[in-house]
Protein backbone atom coordinates (compact mmCIF):
# COMPACT_ATOMS: atom_id res chain seq x y z
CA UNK A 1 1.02 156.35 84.61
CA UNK A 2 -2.41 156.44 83.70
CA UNK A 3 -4.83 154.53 86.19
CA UNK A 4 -7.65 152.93 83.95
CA UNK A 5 -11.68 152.90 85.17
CA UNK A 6 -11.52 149.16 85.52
CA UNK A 7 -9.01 149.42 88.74
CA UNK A 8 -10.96 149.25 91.96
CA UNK A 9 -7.93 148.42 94.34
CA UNK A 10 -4.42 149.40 94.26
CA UNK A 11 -2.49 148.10 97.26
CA UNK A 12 0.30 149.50 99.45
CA UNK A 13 3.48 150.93 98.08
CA UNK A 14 2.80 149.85 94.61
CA UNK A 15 4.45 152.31 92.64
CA UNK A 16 6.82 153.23 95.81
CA UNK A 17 10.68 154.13 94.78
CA UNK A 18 10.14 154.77 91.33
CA UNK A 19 9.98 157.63 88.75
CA UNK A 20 6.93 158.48 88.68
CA UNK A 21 6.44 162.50 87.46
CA UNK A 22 2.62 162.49 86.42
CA UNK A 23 -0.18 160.34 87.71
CA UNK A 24 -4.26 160.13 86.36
CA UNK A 25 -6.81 158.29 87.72
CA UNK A 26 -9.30 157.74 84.35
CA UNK A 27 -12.99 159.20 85.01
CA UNK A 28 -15.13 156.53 86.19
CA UNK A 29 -18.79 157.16 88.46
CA UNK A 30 -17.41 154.61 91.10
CA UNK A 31 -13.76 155.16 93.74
CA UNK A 32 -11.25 153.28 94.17
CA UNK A 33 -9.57 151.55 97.13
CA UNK A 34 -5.68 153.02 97.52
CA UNK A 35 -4.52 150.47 100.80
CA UNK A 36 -1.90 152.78 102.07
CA UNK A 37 0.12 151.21 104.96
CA UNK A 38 0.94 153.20 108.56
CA UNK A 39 1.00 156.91 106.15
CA UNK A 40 3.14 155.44 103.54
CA UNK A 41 0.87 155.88 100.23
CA UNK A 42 0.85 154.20 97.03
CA UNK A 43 3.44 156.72 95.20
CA UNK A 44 5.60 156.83 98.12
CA UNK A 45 8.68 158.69 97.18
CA UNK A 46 8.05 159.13 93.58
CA UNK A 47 9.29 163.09 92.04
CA UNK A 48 5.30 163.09 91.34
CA UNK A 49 5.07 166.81 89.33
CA UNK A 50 1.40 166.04 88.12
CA UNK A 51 -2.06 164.35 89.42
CA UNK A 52 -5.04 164.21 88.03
CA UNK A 53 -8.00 162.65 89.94
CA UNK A 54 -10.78 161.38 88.11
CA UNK A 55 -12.91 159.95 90.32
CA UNK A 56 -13.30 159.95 93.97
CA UNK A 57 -11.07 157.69 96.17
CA UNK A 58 -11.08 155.45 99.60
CA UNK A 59 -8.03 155.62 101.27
CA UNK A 60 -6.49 155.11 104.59
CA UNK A 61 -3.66 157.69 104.30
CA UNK A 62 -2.74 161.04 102.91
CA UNK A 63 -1.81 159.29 98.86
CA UNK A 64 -0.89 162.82 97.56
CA UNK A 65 0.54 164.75 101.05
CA UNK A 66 4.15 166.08 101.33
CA UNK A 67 5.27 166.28 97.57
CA UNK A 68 7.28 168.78 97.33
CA UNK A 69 7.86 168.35 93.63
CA UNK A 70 3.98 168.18 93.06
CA UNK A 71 3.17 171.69 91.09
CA UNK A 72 -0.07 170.79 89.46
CA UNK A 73 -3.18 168.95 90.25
CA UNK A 74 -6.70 168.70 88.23
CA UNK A 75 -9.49 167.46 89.57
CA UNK A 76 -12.65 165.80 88.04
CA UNK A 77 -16.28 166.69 87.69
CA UNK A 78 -16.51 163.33 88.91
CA UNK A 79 -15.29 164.03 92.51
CA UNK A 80 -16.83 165.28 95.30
CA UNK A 81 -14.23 165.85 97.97
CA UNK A 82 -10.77 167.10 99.07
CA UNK A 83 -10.21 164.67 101.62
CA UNK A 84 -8.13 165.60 104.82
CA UNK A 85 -4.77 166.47 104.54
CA UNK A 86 -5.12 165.42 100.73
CA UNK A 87 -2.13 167.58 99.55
CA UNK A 88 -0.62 169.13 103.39
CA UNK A 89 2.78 169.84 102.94
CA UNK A 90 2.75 169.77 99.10
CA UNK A 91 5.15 173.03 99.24
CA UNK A 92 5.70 173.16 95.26
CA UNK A 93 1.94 173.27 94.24
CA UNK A 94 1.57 175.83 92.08
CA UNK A 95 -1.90 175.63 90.11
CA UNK A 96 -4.50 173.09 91.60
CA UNK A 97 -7.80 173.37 89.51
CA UNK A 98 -11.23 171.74 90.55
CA UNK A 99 -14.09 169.85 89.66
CA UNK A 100 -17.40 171.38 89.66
CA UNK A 101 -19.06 168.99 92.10
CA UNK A 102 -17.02 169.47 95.13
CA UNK A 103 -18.85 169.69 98.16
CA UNK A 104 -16.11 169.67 100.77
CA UNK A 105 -12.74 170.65 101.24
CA UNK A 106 -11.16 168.97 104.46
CA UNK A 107 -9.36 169.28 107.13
CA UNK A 108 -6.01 169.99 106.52
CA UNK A 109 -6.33 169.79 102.56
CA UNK A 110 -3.92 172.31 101.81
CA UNK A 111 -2.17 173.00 105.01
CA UNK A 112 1.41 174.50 103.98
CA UNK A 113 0.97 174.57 100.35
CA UNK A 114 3.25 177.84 100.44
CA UNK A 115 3.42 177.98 96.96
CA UNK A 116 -0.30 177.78 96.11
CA UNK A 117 -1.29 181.98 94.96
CA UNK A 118 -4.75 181.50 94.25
CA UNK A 119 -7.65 178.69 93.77
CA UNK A 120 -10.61 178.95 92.17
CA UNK A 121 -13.48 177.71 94.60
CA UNK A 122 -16.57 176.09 92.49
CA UNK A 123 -20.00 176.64 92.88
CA UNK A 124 -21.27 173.85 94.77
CA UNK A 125 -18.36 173.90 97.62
CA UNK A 126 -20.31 174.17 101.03
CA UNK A 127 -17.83 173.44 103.27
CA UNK A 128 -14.19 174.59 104.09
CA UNK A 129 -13.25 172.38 106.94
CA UNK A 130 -10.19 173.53 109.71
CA UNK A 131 -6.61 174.61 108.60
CA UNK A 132 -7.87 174.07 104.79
CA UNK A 133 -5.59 176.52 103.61
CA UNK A 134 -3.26 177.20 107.03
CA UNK A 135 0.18 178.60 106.14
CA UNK A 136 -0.87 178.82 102.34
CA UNK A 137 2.39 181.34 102.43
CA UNK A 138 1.70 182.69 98.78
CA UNK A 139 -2.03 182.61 98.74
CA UNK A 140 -3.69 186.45 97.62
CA UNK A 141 -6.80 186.16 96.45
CA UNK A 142 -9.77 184.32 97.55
CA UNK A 143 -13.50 184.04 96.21
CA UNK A 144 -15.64 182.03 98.89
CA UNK A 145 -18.91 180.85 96.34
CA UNK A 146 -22.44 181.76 97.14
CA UNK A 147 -23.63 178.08 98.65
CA UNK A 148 -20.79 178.09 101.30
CA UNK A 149 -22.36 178.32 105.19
CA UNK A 150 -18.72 177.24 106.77
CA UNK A 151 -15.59 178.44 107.27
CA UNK A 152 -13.41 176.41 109.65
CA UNK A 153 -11.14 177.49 112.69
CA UNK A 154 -7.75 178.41 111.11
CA UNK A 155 -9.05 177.65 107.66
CA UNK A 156 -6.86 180.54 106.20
CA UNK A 157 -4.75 181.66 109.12
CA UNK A 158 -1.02 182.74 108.29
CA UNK A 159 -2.11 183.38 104.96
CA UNK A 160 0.31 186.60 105.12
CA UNK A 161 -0.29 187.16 101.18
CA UNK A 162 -3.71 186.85 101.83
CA UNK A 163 -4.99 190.47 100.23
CA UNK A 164 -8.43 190.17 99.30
CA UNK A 165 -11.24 187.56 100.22
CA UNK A 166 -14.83 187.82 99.32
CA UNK A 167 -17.64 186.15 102.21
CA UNK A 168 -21.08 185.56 100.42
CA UNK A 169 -23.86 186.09 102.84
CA UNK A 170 -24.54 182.08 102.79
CA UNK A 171 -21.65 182.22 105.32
CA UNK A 172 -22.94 181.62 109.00
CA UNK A 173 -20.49 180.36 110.77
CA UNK A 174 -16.51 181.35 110.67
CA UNK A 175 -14.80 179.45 113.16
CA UNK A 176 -11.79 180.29 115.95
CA UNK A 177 -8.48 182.41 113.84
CA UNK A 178 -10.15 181.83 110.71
CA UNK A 179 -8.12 184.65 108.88
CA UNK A 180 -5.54 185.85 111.55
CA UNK A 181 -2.10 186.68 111.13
């Protein structure tokens, strides 16, 4: 399904129970609402394989967290953010690529993604909030960019593939098990 610019709102469990395998949100300079209910989202228990996010988003719950048939995700020039636990527990994501404007990854944003081997961090990230990329099982290789002046507590811990990481000097503050185990 292909989610047009003109959609502002999409409300609880609209595409719940279906088929769904790929999902893109158009590019558009404004967000859009997704009214998830008590954690349920939108595309709740859909085989989603593909998302690509467009623009930024408002949302009460976690729309893309705990897919384990999820493998690839793009995201926009047009966003800014990974919100908290945005993909946690996504355990088949494979290649996620991102948009050159993202500021902030949250909290949680990748927690278990044990599939996930490498990401490409852009340019203008300055944040990577707590447990970001916690139990990222398969995760080697990681290239913190120059602008970056935090790295949260447990942000990569139990990264056990984790075999190389590069910390510009923009860095001044690594918080609590950062990069242990």
């Amino acid at each position: 399904i292909t989610i047009p610019a003109s959609v502002d709102t999409i409300g609880a469990w609209a595409f719940s129970n279906g088929g769904l395998k790929n999902v893109r949100f158009d590019d558009a300079d404004r967000p859009v609402r997704l009214w998830d209910y008590a954690g349920y989202c939108i595309f709740s228990d859909n085989p989603l394989e593909s998302v690509y996010l467009g623009r930024n988003y408002i949302s009460d719950g976690r729309p893309f967290r705990g897919y384990s048939t999820l493998q690839n995700v793009i995201v926009s020039d047009m966003v800014t953010s990974i919100q908290p636990e945005e993909f946690k527990y996504s355990q088949g994501l494979r290649i996620v690529m991102l948009g050159s404007n993202i500021t902030e990854i949250g909290q949680s944003a990748f927690e278990h993604c044990d599939t996930l081997a490498s990401i490409t961090l852009p340019e203008s990230l300055l944040r990577i909030d707590e447990y970001a990329f916690y139990r990222c099982d398969s995760l080697s290789v990681v290239n913190i960019p120059s602008n970056v002046y935090q790295i949260g507590g447990e942000a990569f811990r139990y990264c056990i593939d984790l075999e190389s990481i590069t910390i510009p000097a923009s860095v001044d503050t690594i918080g609590a098990w950062a990069f242990s185990n």
